[in-house]
C-alpha atoms as a PDB file:
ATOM      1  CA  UNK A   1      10.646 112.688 -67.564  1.00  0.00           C
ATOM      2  CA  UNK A   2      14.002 114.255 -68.382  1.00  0.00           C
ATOM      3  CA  UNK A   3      14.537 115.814 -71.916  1.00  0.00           C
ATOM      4  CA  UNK A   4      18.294 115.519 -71.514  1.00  0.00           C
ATOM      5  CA  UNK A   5      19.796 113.328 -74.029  1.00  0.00           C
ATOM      6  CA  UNK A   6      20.889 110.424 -72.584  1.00  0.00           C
ATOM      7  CA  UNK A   7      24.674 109.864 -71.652  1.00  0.00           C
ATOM      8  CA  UNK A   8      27.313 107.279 -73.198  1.00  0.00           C
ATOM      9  CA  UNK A   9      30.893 106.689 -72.074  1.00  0.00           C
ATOM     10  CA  UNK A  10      33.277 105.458 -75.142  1.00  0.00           C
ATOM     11  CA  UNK A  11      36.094 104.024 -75.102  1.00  0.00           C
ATOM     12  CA  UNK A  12      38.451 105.907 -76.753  1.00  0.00           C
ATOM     13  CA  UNK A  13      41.732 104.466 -77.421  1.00  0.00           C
ATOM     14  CA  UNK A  14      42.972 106.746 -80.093  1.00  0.00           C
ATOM     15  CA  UNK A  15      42.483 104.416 -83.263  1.00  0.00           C
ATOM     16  CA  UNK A  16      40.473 104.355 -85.748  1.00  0.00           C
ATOM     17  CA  UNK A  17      37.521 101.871 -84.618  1.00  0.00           C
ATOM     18  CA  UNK A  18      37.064 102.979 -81.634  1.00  0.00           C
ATOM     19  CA  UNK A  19      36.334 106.773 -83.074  1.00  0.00           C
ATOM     20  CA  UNK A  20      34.333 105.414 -85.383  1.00  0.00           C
ATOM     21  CA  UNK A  21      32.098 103.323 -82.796  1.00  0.00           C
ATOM     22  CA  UNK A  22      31.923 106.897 -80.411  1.00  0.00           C
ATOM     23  CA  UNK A  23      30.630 108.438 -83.607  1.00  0.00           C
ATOM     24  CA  UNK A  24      27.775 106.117 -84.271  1.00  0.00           C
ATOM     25  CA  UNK A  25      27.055 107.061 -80.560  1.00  0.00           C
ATOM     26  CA  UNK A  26      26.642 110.838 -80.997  1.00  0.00           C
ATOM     27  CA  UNK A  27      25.030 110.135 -84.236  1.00  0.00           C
ATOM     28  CA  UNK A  28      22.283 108.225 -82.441  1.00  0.00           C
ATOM     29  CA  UNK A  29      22.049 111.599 -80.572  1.00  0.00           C
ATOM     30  CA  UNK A  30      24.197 110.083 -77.131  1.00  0.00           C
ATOM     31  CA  UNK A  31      26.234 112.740 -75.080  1.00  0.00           C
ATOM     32  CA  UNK A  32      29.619 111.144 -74.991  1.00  0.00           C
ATOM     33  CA  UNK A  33      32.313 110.346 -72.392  1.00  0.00           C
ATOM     34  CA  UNK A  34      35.769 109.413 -73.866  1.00  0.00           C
ATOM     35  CA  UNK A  35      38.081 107.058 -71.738  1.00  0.00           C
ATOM     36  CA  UNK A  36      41.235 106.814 -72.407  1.00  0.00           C
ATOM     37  CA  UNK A  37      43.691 104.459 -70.724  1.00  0.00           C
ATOM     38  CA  UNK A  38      47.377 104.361 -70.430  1.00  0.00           C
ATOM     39  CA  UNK A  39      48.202 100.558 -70.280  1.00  0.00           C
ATOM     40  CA  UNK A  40      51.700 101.111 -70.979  1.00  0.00           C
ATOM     41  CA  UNK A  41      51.747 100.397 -73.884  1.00  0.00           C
ATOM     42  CA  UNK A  42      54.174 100.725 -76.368  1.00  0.00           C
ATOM     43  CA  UNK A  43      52.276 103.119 -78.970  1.00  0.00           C
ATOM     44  CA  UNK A  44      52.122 105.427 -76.954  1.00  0.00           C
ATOM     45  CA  UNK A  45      51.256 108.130 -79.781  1.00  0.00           C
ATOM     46  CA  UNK A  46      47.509 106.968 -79.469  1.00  0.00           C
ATOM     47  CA  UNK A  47      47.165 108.989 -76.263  1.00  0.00           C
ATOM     48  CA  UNK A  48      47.648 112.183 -77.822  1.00  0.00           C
ATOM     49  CA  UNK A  49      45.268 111.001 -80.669  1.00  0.00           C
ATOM     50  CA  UNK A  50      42.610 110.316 -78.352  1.00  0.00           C
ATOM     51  CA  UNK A  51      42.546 113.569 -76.760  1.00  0.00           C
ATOM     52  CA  UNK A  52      42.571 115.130 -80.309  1.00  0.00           C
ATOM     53  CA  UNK A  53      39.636 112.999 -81.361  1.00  0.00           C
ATOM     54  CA  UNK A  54      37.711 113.929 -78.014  1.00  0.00           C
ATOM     55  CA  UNK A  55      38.035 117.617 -79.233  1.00  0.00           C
ATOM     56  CA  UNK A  56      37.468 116.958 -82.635  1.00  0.00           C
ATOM     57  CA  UNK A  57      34.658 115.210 -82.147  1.00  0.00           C
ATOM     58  CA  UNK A  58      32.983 117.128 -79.569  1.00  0.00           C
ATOM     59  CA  UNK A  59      32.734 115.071 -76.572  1.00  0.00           C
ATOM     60  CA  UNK A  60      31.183 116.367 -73.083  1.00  0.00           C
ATOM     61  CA  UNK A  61      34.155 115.053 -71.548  1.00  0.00           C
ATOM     62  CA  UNK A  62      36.922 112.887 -71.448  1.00  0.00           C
ATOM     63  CA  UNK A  63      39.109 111.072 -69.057  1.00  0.00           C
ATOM     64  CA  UNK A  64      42.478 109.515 -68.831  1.00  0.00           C
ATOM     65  CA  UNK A  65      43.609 106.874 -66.665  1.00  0.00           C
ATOM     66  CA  UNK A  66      47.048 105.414 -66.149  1.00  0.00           C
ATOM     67  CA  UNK A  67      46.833 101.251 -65.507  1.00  0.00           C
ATOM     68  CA  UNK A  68      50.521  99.844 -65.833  1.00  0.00           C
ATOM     69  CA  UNK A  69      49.917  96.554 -67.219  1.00  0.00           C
ATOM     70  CA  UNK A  70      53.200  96.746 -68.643  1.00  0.00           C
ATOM     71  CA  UNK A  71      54.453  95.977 -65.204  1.00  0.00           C
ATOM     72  CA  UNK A  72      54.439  92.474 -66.254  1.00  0.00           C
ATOM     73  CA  UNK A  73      54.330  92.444 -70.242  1.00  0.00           C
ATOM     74  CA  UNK A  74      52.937  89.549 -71.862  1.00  0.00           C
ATOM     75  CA  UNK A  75      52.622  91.201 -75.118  1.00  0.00           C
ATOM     76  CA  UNK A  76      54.304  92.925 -78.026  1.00  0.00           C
ATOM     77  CA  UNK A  77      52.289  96.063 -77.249  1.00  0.00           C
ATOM     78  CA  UNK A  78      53.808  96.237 -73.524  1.00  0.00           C
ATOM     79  CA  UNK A  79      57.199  94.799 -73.509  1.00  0.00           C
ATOM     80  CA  UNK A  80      59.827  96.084 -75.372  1.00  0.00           C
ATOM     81  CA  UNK A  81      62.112  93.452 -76.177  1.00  0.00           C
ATOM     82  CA  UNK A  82      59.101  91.640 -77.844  1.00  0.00           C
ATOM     83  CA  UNK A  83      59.499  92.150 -81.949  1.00  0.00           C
ATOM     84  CA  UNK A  84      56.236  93.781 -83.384  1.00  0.00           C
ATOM     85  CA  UNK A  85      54.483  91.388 -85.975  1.00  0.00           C
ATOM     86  CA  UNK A  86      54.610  91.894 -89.267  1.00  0.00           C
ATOM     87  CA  UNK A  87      54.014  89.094 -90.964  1.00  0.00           C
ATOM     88  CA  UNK A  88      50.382  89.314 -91.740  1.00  0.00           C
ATOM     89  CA  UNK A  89      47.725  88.167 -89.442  1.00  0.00           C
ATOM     90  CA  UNK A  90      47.453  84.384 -89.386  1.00  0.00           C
ATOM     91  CA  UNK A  91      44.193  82.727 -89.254  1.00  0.00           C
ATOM     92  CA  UNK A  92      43.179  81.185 -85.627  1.00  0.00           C
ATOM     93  CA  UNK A  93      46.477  82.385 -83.998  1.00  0.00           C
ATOM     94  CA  UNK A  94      46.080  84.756 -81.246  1.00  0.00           C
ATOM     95  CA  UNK A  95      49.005  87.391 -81.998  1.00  0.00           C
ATOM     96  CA  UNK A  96      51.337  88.486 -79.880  1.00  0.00           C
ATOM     97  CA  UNK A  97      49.695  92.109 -79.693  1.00  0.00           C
ATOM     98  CA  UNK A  98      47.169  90.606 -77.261  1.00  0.00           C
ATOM     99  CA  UNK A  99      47.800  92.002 -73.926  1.00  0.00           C
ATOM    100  CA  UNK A 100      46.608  89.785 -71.130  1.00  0.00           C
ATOM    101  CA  UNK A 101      43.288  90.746 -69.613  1.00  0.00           C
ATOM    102  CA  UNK A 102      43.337  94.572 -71.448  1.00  0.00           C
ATOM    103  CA  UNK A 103      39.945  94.459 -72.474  1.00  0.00           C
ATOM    104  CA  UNK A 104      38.521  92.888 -69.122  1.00  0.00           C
ATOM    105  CA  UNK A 105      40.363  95.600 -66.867  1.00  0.00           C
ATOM    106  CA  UNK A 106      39.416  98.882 -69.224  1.00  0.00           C
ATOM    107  CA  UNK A 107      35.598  97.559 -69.544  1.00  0.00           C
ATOM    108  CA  UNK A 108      35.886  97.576 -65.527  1.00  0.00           C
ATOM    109  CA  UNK A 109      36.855 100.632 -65.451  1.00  0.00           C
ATOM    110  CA  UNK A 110      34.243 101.847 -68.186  1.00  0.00           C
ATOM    111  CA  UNK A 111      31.525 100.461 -66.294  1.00  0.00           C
ATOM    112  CA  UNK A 112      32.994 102.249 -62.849  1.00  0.00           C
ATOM    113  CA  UNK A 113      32.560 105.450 -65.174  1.00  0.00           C
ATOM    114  CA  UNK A 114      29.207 104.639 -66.768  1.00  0.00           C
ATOM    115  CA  UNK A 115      27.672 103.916 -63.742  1.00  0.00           C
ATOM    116  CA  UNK A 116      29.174 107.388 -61.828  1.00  0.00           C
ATOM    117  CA  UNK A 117      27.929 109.041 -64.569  1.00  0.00           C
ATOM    118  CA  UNK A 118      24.104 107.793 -65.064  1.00  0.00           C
ATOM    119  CA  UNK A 119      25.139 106.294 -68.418  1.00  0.00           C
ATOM    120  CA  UNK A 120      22.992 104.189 -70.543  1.00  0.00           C
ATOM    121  CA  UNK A 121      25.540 102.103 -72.591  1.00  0.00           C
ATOM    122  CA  UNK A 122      29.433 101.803 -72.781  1.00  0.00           C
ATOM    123  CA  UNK A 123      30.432 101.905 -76.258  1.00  0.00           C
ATOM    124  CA  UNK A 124      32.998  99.547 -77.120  1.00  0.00           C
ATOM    125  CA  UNK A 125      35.441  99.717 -80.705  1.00  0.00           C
ATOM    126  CA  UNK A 126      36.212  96.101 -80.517  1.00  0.00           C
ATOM    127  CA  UNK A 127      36.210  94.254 -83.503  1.00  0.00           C
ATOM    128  CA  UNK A 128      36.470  90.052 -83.866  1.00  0.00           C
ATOM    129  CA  UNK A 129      37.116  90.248 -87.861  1.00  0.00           C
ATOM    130  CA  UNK A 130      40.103  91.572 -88.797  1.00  0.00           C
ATOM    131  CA  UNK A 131      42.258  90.625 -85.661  1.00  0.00           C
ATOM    132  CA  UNK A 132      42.047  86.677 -85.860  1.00  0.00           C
ATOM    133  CA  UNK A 133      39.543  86.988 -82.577  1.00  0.00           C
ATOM    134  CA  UNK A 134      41.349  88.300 -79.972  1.00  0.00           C
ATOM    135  CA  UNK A 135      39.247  86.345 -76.846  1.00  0.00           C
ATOM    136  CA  UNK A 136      38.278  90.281 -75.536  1.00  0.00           C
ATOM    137  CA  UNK A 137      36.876  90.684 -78.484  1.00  0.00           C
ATOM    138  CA  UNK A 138      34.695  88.409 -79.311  1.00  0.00           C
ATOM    139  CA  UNK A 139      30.423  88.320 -78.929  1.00  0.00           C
ATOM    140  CA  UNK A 140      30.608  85.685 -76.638  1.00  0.00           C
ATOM    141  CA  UNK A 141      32.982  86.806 -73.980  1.00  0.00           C
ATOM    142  CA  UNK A 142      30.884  89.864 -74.389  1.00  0.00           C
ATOM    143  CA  UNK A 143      27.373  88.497 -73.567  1.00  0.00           C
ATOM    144  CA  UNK A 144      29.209  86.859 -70.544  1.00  0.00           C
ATOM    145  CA  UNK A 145      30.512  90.461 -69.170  1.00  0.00           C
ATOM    146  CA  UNK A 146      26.763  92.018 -69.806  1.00  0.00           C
ATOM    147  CA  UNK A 147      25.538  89.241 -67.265  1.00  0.00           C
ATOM    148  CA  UNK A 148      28.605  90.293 -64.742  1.00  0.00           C
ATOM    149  CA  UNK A 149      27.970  94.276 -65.530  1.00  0.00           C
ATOM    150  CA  UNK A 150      24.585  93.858 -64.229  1.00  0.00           C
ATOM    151  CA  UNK A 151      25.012  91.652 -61.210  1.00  0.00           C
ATOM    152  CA  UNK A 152      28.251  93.789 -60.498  1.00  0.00           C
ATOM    153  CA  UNK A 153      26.488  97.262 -59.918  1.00  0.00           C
ATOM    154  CA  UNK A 154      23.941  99.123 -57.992  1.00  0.00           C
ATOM    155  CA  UNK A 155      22.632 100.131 -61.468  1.00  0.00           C
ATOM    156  CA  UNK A 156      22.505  97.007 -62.639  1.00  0.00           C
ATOM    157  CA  UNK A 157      21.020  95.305 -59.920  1.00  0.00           C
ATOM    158  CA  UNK A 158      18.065  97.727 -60.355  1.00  0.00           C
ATOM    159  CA  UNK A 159      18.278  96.948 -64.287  1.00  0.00           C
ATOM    160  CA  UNK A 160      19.264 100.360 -65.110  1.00  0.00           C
ATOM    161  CA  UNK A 161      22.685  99.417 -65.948  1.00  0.00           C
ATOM    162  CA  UNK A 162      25.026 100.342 -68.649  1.00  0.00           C
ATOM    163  CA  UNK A 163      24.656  97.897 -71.787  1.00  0.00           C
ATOM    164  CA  UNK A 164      28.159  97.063 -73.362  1.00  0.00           C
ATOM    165  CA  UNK A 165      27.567  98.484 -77.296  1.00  0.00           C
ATOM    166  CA  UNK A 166      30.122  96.786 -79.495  1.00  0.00           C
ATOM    167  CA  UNK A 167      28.809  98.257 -83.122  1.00  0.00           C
ATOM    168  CA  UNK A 168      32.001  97.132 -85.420  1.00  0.00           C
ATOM    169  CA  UNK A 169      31.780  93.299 -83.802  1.00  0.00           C
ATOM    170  CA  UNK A 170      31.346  92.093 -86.668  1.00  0.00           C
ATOM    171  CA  UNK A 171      32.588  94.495 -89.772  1.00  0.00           C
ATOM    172  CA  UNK A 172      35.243  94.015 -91.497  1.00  0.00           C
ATOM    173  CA  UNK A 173      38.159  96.921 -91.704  1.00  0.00           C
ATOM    174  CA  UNK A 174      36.688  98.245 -94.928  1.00  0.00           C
ATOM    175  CA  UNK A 175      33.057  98.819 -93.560  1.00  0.00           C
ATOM    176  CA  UNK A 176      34.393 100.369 -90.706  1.00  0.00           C
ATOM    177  CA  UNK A 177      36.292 102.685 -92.670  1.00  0.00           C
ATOM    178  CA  UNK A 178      33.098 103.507 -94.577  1.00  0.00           C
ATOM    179  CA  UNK A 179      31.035 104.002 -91.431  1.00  0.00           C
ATOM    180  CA  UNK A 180      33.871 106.489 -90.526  1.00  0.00           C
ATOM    181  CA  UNK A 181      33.827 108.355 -93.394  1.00  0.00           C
ATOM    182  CA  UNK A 182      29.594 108.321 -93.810  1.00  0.00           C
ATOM    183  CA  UNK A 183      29.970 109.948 -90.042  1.00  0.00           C
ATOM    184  CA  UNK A 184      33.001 112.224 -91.169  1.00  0.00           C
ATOM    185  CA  UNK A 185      35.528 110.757 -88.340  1.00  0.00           C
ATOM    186  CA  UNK A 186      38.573 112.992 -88.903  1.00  0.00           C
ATOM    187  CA  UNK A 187      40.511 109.694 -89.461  1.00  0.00           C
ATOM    188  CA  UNK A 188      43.817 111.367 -90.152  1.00  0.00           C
ATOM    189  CA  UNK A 189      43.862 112.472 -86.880  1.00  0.00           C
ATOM    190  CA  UNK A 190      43.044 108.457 -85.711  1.00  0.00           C
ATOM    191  CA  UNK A 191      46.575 106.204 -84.517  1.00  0.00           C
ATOM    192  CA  UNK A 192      46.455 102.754 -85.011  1.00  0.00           C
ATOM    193  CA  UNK A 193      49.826 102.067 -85.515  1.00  0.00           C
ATOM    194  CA  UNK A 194      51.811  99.933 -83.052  1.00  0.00           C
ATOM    195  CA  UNK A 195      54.871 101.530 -83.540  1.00  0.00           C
ATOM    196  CA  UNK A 196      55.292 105.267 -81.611  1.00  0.00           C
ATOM    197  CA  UNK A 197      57.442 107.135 -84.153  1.00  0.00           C
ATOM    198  CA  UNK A 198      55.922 110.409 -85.579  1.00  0.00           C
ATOM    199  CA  UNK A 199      54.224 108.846 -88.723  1.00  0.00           C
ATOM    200  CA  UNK A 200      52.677 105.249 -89.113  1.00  0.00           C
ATOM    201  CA  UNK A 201      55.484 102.503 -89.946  1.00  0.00           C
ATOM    202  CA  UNK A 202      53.175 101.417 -92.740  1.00  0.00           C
ATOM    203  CA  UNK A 203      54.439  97.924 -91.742  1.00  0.00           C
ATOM    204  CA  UNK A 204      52.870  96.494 -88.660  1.00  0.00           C
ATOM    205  CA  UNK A 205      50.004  94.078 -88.709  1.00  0.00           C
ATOM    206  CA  UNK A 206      47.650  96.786 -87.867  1.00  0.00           C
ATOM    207  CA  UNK A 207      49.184  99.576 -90.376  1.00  0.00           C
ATOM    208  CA  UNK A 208      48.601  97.142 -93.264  1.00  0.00           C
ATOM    209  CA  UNK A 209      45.058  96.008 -92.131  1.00  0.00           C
ATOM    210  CA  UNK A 210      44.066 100.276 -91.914  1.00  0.00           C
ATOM    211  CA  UNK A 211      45.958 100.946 -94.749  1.00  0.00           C
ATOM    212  CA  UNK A 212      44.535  98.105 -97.157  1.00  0.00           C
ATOM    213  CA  UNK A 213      41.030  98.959 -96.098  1.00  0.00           C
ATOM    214  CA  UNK A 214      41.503 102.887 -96.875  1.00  0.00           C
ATOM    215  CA  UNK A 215      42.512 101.555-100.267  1.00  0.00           C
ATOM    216  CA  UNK A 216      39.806  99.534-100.886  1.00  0.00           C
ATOM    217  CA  UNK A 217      37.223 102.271 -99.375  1.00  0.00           C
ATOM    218  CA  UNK A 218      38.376 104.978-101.797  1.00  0.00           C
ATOM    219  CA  UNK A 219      40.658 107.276 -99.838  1.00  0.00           C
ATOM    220  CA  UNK A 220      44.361 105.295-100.293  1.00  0.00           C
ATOM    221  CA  UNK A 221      45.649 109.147 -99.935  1.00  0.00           C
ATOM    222  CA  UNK A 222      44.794 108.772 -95.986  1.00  0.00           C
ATOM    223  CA  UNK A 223      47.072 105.266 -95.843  1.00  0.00           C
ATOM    224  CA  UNK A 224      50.316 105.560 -94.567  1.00  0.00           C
ATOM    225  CA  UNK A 225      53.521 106.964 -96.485  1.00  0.00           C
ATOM    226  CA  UNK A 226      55.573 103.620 -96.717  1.00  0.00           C
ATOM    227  CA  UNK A 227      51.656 102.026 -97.870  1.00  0.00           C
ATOM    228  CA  UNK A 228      51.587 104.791-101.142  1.00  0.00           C
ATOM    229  CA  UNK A 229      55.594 104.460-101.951  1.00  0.00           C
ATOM    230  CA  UNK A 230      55.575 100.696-101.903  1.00  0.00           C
ATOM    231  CA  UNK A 231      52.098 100.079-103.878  1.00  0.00           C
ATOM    232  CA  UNK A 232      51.548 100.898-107.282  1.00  0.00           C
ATOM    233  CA  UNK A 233      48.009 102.947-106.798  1.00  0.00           C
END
């Protein structure tokens, strides 16, 4: 029986849930694989985050791969003429930050890693509280991929697959901030912002969702500048 510790590929997107989820990994004592993808999006920022991160937090290795979805837009995060939301996050409406099939094409791709790699799970920062339930990111569509992940693969077919691990499914952005900070995730050096300027717009859906929950978890000092200037703290 091998000693080795056994071997986890993350998906590493640059943000904040997604280092947080690749932390619980290592802390369960998992040898981590980052993935990174370049979609095309728009924020692009979060690329140079992720490799920071993968450094930072002392993965075995990590990989980039380019995927042009923005080839054909059909999102906010991917075409350019699309305005960013910023209007809050409205209860059972899908926002326009939803790019069309991300999640199923970069959990493909995870697998294809996982698998190449001997891996034992694919750890995935998705999160169906905070983002009005973005259909990739939600438990059911989930347990549906698990059953294709394991019919799809020589590794599965011999039930040593990968197992999709989606720890932050169901937290809300305050507990993951507090999971991040209990693991010391160096969440300054995290991008979640949709925008690509050099510091966080502050104003974006997902700025205001981060920066809110930093608030409320004690550290409003690691929200964004136009988040401490516009609130009286």
């Amino acid at each position: 029986m091998s000693s080795n510790p056994p071997v986890a590929v993350a998906l590493l997107s640059g943000g904040l849930d997604s280092a947080t989820a690749a932390a619980m990994a290592l802390a369960e004592g998992d040898r981590v694989i980052g993935l990174s993808m370049d979609y095309g999006q728009r924020h692009r920022r979060e690329l140079q985050a992720a490799s920071d991160l993968a450094t930072g937090l002392g993965l075995v290795e990590h990989q980039q791969l380019r995927v042009n979805l923005a080839a054909w837009g059909g999102s906010a995060l991917t075409d350019l003429q699309q305005h960013l939301p910023r209007d809050g996050v409205q209860p059972h409406v899908i926002p326009t930050t939803y790019v069309p099939g991300r999640n199923t094409v970069l959990i493909a791709l995870g697998l294809s890693l996982a698998e190449a790699r001997g891996a034992h799970r694919l750890v995935l920062g998705v999160n169906a509280v905070d983002y009005s339930g973005y259909p990739d990111c939600r438990g059911d569509y989930l347990a549906q991929y698990q059953i294709l992940a394991d019919l799809a693969t020589k590794a599965g077919r011999m039930g040593q697959g990968a197992k999709l691990w989606a720890p932050l499914l169901r937290l809300d952005k305050r507990e993951i901030v507090e999971q991040a900070l209990a693991l010391d995730v160096p969440i300054a050096a995290t991008w979640s912002c949709y925008s690509n300027e050099e510091e966080p717009c502050g104003r974006c859906d997902s700025c205001r969702i981060r920066d809110r929950a930093l608030h409320d978890a004690g550290v409003p000092h690691l929200a964004s500048h136009w988040f401490l200037t516009h609130h009286d703290l």
